[in-house]
N, C-alpha and C. Protein backbone atom coordinates (compact mmCIF):
# COMPACT_ATOMS: atom_id res chain seq x y z
N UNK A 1 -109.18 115.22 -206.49
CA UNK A 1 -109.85 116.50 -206.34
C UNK A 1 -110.70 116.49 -205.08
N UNK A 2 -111.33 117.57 -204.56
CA UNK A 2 -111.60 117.75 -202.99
C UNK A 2 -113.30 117.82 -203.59
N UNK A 3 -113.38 118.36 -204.78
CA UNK A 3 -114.70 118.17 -205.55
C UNK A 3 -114.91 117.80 -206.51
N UNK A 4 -116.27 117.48 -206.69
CA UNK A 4 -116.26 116.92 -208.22
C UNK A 4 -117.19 118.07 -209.20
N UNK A 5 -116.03 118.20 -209.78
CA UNK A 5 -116.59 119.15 -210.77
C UNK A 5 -116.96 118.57 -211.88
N UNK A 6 -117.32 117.49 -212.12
CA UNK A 6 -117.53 116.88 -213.22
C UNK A 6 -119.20 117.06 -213.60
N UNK A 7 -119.71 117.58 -212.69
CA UNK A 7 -121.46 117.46 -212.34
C UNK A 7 -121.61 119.35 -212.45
N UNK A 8 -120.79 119.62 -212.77
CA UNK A 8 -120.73 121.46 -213.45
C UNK A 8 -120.14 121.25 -214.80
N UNK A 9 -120.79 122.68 -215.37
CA UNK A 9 -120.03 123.10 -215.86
C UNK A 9 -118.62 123.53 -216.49
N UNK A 10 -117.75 122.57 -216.92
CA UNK A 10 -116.25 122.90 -216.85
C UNK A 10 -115.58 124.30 -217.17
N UNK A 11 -116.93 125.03 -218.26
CA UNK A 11 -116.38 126.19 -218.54
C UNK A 11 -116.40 127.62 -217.68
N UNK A 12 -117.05 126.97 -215.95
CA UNK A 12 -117.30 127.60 -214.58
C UNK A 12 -116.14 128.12 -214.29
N UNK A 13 -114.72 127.09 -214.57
CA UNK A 13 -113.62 127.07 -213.99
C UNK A 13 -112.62 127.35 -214.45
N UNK A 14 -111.58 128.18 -214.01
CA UNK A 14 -110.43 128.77 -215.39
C UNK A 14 -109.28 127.30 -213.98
N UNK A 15 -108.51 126.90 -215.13
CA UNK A 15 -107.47 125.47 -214.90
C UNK A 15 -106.01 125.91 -215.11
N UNK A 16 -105.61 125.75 -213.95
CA UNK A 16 -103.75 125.71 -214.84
C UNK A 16 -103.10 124.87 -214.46
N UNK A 17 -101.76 124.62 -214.98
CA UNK A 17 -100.65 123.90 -214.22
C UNK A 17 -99.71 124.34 -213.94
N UNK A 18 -99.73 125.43 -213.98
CA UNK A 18 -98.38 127.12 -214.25
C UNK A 18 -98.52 127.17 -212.43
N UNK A 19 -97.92 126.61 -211.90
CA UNK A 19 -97.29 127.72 -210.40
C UNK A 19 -97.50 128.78 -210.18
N UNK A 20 -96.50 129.48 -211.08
CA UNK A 20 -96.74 131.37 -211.37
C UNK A 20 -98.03 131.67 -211.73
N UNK A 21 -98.48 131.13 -212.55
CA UNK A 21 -100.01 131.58 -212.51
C UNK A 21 -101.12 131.48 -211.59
N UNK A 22 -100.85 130.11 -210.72
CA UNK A 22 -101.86 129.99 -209.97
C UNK A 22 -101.20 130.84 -208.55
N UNK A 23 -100.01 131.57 -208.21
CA UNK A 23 -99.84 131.91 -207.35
C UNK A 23 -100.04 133.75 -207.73
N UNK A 24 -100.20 133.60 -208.93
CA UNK A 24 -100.46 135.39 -209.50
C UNK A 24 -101.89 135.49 -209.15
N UNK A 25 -102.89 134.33 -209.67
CA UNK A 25 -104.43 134.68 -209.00
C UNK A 25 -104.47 134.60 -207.95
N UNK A 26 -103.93 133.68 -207.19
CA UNK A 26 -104.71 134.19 -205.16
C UNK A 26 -103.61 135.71 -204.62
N UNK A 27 -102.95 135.70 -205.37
CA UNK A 27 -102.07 137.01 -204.76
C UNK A 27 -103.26 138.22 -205.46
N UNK A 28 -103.56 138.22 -206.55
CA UNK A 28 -104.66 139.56 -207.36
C UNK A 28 -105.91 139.04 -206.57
N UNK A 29 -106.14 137.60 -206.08
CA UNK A 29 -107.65 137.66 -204.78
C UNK A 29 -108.31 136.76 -205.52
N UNK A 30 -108.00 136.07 -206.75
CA UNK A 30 -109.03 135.13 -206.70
C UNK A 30 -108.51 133.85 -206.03
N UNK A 31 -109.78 133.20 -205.95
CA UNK A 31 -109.88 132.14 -204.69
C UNK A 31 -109.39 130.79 -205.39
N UNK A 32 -108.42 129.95 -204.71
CA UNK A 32 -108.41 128.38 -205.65
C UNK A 32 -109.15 127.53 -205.33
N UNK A 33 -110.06 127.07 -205.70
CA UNK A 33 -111.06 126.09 -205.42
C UNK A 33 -110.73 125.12 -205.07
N UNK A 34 -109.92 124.43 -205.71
CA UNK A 34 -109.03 122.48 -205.48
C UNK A 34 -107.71 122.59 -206.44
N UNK A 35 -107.15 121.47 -206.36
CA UNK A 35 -106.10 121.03 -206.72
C UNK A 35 -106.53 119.71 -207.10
N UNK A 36 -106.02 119.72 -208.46
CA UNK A 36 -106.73 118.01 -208.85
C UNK A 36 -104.53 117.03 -208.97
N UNK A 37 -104.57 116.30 -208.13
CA UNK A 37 -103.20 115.83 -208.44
C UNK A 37 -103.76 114.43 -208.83
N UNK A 38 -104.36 114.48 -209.74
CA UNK A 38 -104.72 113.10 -211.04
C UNK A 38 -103.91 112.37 -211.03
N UNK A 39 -102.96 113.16 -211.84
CA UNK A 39 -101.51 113.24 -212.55
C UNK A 39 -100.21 113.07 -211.25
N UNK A 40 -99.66 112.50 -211.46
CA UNK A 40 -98.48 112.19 -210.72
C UNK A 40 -97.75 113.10 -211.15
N UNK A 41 -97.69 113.48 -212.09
CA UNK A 41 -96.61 114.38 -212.39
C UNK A 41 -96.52 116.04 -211.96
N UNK A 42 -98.02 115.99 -212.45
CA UNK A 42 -98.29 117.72 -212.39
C UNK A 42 -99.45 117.68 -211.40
N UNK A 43 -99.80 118.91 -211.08
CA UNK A 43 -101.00 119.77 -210.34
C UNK A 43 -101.36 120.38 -210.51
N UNK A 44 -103.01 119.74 -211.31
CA UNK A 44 -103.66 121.38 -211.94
C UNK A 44 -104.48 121.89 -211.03
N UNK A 45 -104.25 123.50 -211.13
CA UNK A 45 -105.00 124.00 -210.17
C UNK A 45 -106.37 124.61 -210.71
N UNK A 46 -107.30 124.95 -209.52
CA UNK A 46 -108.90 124.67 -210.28
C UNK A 46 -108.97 126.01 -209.60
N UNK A 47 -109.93 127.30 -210.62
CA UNK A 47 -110.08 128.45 -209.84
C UNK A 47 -111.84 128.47 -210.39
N UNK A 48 -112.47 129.23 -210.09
CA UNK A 48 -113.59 129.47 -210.59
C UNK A 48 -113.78 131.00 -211.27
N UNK A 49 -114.11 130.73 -212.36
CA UNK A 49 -113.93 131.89 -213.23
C UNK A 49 -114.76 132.93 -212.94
N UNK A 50 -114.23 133.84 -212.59
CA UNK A 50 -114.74 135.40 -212.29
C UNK A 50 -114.62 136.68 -213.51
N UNK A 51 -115.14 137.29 -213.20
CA UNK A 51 -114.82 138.57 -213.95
C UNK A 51 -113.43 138.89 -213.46
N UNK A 52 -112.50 139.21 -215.02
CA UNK A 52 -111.39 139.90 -214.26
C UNK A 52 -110.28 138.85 -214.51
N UNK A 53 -110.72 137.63 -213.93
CA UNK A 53 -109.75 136.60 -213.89
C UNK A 53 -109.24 135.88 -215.04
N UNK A 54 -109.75 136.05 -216.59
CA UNK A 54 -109.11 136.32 -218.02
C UNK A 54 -107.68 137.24 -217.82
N UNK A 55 -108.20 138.29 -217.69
CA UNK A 55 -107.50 139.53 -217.70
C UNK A 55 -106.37 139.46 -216.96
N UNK A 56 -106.34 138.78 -215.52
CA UNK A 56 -105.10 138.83 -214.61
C UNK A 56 -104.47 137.70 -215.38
N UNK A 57 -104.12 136.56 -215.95
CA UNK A 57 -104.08 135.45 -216.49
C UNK A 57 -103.19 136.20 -217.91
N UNK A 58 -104.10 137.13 -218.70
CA UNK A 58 -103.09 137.43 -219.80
C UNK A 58 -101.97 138.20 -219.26
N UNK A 59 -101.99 139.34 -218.21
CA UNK A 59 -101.28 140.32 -217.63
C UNK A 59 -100.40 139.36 -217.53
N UNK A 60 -100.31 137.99 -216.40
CA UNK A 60 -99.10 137.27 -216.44
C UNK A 60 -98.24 136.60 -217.43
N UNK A 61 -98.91 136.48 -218.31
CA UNK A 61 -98.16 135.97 -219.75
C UNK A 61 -97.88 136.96 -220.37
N UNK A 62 -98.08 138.16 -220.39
CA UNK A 62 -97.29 139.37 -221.22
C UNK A 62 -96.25 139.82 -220.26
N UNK A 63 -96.38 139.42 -219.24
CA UNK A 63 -95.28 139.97 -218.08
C UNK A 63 -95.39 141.63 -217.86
N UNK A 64 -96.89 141.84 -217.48
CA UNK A 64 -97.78 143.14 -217.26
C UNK A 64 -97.66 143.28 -216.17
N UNK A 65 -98.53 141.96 -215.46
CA UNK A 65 -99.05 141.75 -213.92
C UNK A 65 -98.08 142.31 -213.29
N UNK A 66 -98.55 143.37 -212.09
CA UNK A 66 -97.82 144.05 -210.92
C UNK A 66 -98.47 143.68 -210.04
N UNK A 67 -98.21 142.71 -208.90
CA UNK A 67 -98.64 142.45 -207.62
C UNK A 67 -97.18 142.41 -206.82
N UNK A 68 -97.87 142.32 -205.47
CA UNK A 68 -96.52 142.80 -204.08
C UNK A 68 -95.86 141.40 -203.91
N UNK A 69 -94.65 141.66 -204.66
CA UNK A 69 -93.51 140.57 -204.29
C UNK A 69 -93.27 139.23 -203.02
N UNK A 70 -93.77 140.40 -202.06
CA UNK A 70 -93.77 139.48 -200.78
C UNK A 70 -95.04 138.46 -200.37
N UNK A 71 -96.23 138.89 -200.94
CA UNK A 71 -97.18 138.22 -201.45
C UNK A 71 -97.18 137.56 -202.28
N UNK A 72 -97.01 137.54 -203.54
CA UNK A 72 -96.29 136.56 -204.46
C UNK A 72 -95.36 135.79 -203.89
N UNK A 73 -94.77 135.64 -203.09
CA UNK A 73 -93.74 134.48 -202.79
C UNK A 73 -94.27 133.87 -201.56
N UNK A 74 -95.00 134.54 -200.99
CA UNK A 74 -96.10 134.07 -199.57
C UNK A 74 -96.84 132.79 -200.23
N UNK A 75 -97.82 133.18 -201.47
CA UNK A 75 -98.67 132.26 -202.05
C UNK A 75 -97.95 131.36 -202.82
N UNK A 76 -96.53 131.44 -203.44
CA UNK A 76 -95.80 130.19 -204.07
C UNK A 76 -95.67 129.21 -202.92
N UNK A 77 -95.30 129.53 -201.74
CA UNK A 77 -95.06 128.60 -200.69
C UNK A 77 -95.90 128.05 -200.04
N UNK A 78 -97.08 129.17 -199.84
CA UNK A 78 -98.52 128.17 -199.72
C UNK A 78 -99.19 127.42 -200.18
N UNK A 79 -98.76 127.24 -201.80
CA UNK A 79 -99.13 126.30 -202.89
C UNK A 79 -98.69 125.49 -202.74
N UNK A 80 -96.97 125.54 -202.71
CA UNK A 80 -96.26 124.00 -202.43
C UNK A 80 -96.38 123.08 -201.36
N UNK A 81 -96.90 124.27 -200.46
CA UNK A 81 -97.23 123.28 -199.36
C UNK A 81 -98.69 122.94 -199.10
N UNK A 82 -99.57 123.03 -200.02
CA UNK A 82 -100.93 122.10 -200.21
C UNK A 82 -100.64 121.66 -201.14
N UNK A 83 -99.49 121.36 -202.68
CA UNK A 83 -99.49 120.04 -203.26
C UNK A 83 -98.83 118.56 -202.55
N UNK A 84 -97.76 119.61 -201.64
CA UNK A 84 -96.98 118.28 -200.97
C UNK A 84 -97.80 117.87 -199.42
N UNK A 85 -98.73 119.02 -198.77
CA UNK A 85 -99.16 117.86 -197.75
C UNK A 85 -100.45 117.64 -197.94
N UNK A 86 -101.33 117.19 -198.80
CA UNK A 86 -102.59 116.58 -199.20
C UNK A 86 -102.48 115.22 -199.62
């Protein structure tokens, strides 16, 4: 991790390991804080919980969320390319 959040609050921070999800919040504007690659396997991504950012989070799991396609696939590729060059 780039911080240590261990000296906060954990419940500061909404966490995923969902791709699609973490590329649905910076496309709706919230900000990703770090990337914790602990885990060899996976990459959870670290956002800081805002108002709002519940809400965009269920929209993507009901398959609600409407954001601009080309943005959405802008931020999948910008993701992959801060898990693979860090």
């Amino acid at each position: 991790m780039t911080q240590d959040f261990e000296s906060e609050n954990y419940t500061n921070y909404l966490h995923t390991f969902d791709l699609g999800a973490a590329a649905s919040l910076v496309t709706a504007g919230f900000e990703l804080i770090s990337l914790d690659k602990n885990n060899p396997r996976k990459v959870q991504f670290i956002f800081r919980r805002e108002i709002g950012i519940e809400k965009v989070v269920d929209e993507y799991w009901q398959d609600r969320l409407e954001v601009k396609a080309r943005a959405l696939f802008d931020n999948i590729k910008m993701l992959k390319n801060r898990i693979y060059s860090e």
